[in-house]
N, C-alpha and C. Protein backbone atom coordinates (compact mmCIF):
# COMPACT_ATOMS: atom_id res chain seq x y z
N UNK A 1 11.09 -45.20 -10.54
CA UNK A 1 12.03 -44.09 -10.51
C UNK A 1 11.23 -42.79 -10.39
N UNK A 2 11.60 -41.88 -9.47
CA UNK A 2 10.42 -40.57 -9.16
C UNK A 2 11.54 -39.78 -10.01
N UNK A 3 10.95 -38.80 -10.82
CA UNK A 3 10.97 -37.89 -11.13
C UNK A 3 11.31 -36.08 -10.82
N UNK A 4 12.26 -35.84 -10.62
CA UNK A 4 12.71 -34.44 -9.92
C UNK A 4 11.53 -33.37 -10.45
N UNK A 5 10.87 -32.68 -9.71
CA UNK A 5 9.78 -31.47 -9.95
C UNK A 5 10.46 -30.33 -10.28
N UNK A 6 10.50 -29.57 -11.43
CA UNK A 6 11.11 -28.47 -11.39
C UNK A 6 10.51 -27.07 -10.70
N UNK A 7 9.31 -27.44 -10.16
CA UNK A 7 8.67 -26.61 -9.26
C UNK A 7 9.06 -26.28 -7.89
N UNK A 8 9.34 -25.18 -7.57
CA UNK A 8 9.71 -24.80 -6.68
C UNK A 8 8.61 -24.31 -5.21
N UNK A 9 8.76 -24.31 -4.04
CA UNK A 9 7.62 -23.76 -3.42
C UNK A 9 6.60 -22.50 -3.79
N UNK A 10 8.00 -21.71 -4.26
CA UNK A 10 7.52 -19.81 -4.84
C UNK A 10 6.76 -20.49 -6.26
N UNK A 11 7.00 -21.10 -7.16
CA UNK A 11 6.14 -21.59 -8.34
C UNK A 11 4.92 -22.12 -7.78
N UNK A 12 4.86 -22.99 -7.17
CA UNK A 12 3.81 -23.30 -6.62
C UNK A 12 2.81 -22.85 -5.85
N UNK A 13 3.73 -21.95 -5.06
CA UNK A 13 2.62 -21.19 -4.54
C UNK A 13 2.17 -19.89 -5.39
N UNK A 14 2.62 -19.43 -6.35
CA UNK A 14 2.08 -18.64 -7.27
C UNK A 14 1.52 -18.96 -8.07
N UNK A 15 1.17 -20.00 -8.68
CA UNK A 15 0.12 -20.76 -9.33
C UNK A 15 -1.14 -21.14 -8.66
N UNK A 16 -0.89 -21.56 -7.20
CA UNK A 16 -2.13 -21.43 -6.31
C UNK A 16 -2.73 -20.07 -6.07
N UNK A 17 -1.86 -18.80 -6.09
CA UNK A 17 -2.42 -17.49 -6.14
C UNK A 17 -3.45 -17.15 -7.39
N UNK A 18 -2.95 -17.89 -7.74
CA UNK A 18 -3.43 -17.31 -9.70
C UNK A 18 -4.53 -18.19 -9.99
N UNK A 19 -5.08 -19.49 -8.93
CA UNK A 19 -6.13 -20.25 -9.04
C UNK A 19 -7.20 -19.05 -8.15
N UNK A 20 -6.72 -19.32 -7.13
CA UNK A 20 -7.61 -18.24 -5.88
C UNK A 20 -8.33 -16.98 -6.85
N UNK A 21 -7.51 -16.61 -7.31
CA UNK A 21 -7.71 -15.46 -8.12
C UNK A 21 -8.94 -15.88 -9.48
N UNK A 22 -8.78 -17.02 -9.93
CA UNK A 22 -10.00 -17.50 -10.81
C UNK A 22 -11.41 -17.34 -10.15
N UNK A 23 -11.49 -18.43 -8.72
CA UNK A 23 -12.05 -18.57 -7.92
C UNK A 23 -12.77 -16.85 -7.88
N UNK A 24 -12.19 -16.05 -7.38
CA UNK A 24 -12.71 -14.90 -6.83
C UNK A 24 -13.68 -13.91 -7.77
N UNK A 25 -12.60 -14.10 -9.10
CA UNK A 25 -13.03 -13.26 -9.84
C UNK A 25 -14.55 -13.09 -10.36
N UNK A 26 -15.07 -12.27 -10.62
CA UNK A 26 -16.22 -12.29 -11.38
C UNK A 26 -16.81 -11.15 -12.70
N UNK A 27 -17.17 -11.85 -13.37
CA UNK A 27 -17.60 -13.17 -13.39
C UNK A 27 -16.70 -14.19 -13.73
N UNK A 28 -16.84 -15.46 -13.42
CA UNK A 28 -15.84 -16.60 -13.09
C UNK A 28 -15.02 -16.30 -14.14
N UNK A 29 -13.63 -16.59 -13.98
CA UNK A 29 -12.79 -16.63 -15.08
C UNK A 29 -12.29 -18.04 -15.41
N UNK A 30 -12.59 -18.67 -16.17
CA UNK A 30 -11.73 -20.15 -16.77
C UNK A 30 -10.59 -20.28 -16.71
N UNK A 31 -10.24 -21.68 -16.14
CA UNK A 31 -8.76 -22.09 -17.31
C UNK A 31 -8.36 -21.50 -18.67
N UNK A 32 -9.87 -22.17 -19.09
CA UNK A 32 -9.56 -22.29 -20.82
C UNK A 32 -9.27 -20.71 -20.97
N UNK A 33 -9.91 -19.74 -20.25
CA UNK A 33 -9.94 -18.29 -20.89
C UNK A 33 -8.28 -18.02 -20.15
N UNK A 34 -7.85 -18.47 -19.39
CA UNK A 34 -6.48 -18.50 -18.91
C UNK A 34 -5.30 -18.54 -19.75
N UNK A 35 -5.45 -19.96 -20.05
CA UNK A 35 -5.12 -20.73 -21.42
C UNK A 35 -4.34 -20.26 -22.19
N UNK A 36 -5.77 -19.49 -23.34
CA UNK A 36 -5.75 -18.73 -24.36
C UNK A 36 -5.16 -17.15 -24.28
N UNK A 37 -5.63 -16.71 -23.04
CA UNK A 37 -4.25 -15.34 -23.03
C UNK A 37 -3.01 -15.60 -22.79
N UNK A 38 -2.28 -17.05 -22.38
CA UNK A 38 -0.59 -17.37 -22.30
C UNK A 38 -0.51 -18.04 -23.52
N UNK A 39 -1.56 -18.37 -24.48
CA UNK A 39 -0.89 -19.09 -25.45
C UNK A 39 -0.90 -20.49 -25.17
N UNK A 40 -1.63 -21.49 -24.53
CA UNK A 40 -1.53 -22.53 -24.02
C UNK A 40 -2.76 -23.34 -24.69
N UNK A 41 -2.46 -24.74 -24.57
CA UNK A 41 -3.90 -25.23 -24.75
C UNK A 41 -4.35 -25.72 -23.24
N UNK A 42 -5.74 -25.64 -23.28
CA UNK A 42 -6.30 -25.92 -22.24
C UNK A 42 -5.53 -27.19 -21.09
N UNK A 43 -5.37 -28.14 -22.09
CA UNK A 43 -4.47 -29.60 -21.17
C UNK A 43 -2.82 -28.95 -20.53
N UNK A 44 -2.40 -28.40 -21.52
CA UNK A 44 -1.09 -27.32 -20.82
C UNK A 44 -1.11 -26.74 -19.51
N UNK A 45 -2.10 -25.94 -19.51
CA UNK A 45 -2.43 -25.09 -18.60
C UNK A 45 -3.03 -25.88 -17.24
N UNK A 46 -3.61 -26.93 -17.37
CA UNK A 46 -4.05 -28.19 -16.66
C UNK A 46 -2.79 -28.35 -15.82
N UNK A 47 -2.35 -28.96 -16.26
CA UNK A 47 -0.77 -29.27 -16.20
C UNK A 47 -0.02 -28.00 -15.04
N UNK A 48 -0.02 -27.06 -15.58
CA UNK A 48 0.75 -26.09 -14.69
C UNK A 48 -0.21 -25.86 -13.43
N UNK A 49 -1.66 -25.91 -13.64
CA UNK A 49 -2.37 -25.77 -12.87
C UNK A 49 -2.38 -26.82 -11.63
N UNK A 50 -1.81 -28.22 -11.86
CA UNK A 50 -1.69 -29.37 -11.51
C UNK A 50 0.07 -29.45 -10.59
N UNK A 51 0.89 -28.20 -11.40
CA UNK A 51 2.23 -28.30 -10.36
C UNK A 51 3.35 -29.74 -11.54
N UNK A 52 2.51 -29.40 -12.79
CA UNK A 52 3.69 -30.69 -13.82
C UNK A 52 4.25 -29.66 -14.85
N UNK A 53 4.86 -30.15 -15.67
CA UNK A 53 5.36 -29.24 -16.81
C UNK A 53 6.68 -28.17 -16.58
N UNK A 54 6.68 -27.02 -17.31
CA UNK A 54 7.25 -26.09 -16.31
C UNK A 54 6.35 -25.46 -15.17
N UNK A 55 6.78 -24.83 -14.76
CA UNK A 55 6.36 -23.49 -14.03
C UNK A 55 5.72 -22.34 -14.50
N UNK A 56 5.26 -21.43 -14.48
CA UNK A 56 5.00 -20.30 -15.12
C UNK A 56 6.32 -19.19 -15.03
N UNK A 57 6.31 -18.67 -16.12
CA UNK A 57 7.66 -17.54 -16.34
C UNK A 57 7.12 -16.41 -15.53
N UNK A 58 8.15 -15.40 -15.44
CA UNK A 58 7.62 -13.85 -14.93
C UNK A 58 6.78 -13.62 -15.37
N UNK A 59 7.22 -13.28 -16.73
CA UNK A 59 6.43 -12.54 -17.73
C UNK A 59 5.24 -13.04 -17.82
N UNK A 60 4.53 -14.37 -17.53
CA UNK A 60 3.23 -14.68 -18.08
C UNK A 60 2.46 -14.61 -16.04
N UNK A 61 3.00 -14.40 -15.04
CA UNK A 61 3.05 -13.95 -13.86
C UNK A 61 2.32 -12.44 -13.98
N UNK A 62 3.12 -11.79 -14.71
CA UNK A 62 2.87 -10.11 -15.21
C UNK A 62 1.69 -9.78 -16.09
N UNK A 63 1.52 -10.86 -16.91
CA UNK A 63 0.41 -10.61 -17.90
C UNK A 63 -0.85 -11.18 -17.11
N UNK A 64 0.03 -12.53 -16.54
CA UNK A 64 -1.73 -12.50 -15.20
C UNK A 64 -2.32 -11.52 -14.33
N UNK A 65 -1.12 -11.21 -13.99
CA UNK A 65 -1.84 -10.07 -12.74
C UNK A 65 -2.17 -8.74 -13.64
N UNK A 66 -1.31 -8.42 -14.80
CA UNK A 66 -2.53 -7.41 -15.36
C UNK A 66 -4.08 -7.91 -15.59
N UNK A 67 -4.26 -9.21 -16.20
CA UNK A 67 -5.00 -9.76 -16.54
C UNK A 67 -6.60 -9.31 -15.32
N UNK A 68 -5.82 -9.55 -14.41
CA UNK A 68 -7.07 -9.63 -13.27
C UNK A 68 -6.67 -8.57 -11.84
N UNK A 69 -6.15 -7.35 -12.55
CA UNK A 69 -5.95 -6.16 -11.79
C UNK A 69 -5.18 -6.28 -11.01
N UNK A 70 -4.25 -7.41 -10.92
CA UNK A 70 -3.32 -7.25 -9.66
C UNK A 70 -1.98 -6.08 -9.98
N UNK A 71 -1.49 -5.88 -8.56
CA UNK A 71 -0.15 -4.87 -9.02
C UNK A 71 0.81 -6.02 -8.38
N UNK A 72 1.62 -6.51 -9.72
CA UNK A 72 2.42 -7.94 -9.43
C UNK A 72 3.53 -7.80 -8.42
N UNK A 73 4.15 -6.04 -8.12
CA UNK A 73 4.95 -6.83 -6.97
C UNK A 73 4.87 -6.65 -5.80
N UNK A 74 3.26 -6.10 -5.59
CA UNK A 74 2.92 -6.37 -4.51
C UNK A 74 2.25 -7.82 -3.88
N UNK A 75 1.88 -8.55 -5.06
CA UNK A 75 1.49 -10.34 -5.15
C UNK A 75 2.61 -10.87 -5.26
N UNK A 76 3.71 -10.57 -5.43
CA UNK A 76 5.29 -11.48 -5.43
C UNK A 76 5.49 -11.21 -4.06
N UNK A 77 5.42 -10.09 -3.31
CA UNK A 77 5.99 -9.90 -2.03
C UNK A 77 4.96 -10.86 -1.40
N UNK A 78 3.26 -10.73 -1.19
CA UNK A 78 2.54 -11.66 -0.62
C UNK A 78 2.89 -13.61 -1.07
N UNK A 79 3.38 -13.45 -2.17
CA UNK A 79 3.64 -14.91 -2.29
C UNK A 79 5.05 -15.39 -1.81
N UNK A 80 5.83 -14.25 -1.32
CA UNK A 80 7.25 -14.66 -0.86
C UNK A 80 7.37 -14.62 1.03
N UNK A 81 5.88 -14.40 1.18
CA UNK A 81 5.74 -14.35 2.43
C UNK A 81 4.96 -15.35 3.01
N UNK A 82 3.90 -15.81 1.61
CA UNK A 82 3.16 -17.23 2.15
C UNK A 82 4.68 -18.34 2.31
N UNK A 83 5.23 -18.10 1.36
CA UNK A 83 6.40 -19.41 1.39
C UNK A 83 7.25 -19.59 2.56
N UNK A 84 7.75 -18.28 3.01
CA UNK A 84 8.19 -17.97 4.39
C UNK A 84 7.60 -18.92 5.45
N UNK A 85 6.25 -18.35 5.31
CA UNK A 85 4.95 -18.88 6.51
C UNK A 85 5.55 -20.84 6.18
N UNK A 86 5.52 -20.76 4.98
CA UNK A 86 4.91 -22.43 5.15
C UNK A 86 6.34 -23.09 5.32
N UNK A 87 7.72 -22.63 4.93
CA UNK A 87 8.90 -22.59 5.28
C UNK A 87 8.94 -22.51 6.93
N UNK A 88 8.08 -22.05 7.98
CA UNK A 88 8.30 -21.86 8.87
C UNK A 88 9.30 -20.81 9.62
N UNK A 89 9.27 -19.52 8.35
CA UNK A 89 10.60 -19.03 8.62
C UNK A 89 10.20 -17.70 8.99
N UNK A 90 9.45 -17.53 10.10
CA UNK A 90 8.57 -16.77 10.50
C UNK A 90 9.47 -15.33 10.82
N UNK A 91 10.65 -14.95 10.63
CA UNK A 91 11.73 -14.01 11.23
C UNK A 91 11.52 -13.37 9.59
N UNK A 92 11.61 -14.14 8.22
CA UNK A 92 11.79 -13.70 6.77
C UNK A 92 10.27 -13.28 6.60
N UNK A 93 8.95 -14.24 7.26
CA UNK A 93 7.58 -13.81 7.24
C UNK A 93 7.07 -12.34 7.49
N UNK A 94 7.18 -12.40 8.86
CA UNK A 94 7.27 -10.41 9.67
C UNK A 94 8.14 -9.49 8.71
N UNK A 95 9.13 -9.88 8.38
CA UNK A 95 9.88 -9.04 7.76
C UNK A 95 9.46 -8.06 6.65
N UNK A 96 9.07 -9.37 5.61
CA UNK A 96 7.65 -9.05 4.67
C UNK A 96 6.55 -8.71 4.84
N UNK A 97 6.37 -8.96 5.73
CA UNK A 97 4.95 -8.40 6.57
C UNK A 97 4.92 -6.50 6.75
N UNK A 98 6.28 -7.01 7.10
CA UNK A 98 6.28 -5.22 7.38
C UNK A 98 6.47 -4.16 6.66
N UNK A 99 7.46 -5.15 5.51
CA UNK A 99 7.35 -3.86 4.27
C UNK A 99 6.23 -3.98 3.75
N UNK A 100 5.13 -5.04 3.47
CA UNK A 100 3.97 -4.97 3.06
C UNK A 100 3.01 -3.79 3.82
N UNK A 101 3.28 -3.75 5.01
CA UNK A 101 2.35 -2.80 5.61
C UNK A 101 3.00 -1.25 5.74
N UNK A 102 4.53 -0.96 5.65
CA UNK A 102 5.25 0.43 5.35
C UNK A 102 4.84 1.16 4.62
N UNK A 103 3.89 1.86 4.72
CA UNK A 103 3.31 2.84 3.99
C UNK A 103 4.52 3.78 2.62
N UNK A 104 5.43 3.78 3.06
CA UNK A 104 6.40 4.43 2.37
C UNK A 104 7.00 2.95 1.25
N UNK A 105 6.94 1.85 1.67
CA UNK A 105 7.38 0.63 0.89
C UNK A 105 6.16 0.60 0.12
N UNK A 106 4.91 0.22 0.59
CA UNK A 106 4.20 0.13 -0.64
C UNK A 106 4.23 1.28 -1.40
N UNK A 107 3.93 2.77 -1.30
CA UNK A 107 4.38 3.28 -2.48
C UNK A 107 5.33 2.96 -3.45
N UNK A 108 6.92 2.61 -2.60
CA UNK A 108 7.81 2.11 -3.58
C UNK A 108 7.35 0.86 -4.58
N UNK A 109 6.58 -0.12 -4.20
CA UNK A 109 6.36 -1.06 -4.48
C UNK A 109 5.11 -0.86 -5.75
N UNK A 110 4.50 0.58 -5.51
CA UNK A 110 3.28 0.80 -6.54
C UNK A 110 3.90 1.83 -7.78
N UNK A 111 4.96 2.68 -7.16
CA UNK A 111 5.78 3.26 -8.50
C UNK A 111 6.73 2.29 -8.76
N UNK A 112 7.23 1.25 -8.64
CA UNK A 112 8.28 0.18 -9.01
C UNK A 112 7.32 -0.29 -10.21
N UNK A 113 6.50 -1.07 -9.93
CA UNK A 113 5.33 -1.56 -10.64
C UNK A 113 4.59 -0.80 -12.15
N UNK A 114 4.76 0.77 -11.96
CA UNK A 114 3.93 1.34 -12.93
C UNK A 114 5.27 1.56 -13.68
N UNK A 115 6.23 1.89 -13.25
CA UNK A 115 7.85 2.08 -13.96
C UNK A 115 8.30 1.68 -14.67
N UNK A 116 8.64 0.26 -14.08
CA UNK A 116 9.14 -1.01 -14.75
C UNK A 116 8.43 -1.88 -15.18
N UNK A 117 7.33 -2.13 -14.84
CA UNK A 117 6.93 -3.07 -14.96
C UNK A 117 5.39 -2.79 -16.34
N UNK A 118 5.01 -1.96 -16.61
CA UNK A 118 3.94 -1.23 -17.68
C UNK A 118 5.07 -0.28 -18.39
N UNK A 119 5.67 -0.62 -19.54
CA UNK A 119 5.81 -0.10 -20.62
C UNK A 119 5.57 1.18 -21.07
N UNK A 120 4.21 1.23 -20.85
CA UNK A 120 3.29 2.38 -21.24
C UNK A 120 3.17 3.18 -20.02
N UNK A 121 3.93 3.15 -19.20
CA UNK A 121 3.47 3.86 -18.25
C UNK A 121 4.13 5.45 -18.01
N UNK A 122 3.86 6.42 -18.06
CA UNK A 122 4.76 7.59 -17.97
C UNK A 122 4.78 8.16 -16.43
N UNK A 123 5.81 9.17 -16.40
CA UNK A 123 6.41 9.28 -14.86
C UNK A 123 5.52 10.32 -14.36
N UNK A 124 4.28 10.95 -15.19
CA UNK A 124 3.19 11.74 -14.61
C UNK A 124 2.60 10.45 -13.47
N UNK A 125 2.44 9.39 -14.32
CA UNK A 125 1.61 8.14 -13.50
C UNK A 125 1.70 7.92 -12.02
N UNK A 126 3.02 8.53 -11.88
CA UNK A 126 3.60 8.45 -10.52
C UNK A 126 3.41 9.29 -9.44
N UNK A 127 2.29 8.94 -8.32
CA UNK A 127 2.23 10.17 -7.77
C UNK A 127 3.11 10.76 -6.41
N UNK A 128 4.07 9.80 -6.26
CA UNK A 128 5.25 11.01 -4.99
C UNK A 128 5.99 11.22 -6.03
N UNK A 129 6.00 13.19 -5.57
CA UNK A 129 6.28 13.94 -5.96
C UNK A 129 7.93 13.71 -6.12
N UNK A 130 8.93 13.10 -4.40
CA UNK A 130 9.98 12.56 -4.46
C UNK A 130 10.35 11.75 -5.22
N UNK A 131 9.68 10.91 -5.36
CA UNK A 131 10.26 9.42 -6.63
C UNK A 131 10.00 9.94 -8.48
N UNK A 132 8.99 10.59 -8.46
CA UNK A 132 9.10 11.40 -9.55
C UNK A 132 10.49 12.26 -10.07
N UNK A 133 10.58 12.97 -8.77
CA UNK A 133 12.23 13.26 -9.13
C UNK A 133 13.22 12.99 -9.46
N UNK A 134 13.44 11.72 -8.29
CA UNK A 134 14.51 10.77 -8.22
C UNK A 134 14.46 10.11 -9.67
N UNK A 135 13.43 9.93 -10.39
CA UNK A 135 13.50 9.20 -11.42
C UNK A 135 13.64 9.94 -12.77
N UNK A 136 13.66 11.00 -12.54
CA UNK A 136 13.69 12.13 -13.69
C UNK A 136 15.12 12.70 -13.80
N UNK A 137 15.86 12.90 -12.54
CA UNK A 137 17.03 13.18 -12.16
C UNK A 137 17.76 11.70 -12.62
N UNK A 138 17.71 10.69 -12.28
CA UNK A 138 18.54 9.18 -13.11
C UNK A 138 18.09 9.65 -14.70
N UNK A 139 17.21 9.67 -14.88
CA UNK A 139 16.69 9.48 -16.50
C UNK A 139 17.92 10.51 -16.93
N UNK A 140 17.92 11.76 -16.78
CA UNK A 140 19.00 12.87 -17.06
C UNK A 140 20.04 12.32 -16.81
N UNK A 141 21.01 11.37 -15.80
CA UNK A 141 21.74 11.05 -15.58
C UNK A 141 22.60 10.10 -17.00
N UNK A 142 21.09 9.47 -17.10
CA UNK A 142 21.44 8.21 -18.35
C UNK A 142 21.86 8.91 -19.32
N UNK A 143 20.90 9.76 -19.77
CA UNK A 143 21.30 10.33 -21.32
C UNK A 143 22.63 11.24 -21.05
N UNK A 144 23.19 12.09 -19.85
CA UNK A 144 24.32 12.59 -20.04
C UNK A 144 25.58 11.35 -20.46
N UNK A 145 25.17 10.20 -19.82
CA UNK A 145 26.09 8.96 -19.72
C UNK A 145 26.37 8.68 -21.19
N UNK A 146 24.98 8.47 -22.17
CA UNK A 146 24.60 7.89 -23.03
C UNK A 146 25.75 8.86 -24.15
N UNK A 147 25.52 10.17 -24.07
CA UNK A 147 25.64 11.05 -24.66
C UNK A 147 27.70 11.09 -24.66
N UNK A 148 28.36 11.15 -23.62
CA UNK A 148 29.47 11.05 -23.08
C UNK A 148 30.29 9.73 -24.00
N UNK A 149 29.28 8.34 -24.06
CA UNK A 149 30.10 7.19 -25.08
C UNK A 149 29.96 7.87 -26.31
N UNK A 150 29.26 9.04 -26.87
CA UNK A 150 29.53 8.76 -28.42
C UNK A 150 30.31 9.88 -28.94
């Protein structure tokens, strides 16, 4: 009796990103040192590394790519474009391709990232001057909203 994979292509191929990324790093980065920043034991992490178990969550996606300098949604867009590629779905591939290379998208994609995605991040961090706005102007928006229920 085979067993249904709860792995998906996008899981899988983001776990192969996150090997590549061992590979590259230097000095070498381990499993085991992998591991131990998700909270895993080494055979766990084996396991996910291997495509068994679950999958990896966002959140431990997010703590990787802080982990090893990535800006995660610009590695979600590259991993939603390898899947494309290997999907053969070369019309959804270019597509991604192109906001990857839109000079005006990757900014969005590098203040999306410091915004939402870092906690700690404040809206000085942000350097178009436009999206700074836009986001200062919503922020005001909220608290008039906020202010209006009570």
């Amino acid at each position: 009796m085979t067993k249904n994979s709860p792995w998906s292509d996008i899981d899988k191929t983001a776990i192969d990103f996150i090997s590549t990324w061992l590979k590259e790093s230097k000095p070498k980065t381990s499993r085991s040192e992998v591991a131990r920043l998700l909270g895993y034991t080494y055979q766990a992490m084996r396991k996910k590394f291997n495509h068994d178990n679950s999958p990896l969550t966002l959140g431990e996606f997010e703590k990787l790519c802080r982990f090893f300098h990535k800006n995660s949604a610009s590695e979600w867009m590259q991993i939603l474009k390898a899947v494309a590629i290997k999907n053969n779905d070369l019309n959804e591939a270019k597509l991604i391709d192109d906001m990857l290379n839109d000079h005006q998208v990757k900014n969005a994609i590098v203040n999306l990232a410091v915004t939402y995605l870092h906690p700690s991040a404040t809206i000085d961090d942000i350097s178009d001057p436009a999206v700074r706005a836009e986001i200062k102007n919503a922020r005001k928006g909220n608290d008039k909203e906020d202010k209006k229920e009570i």
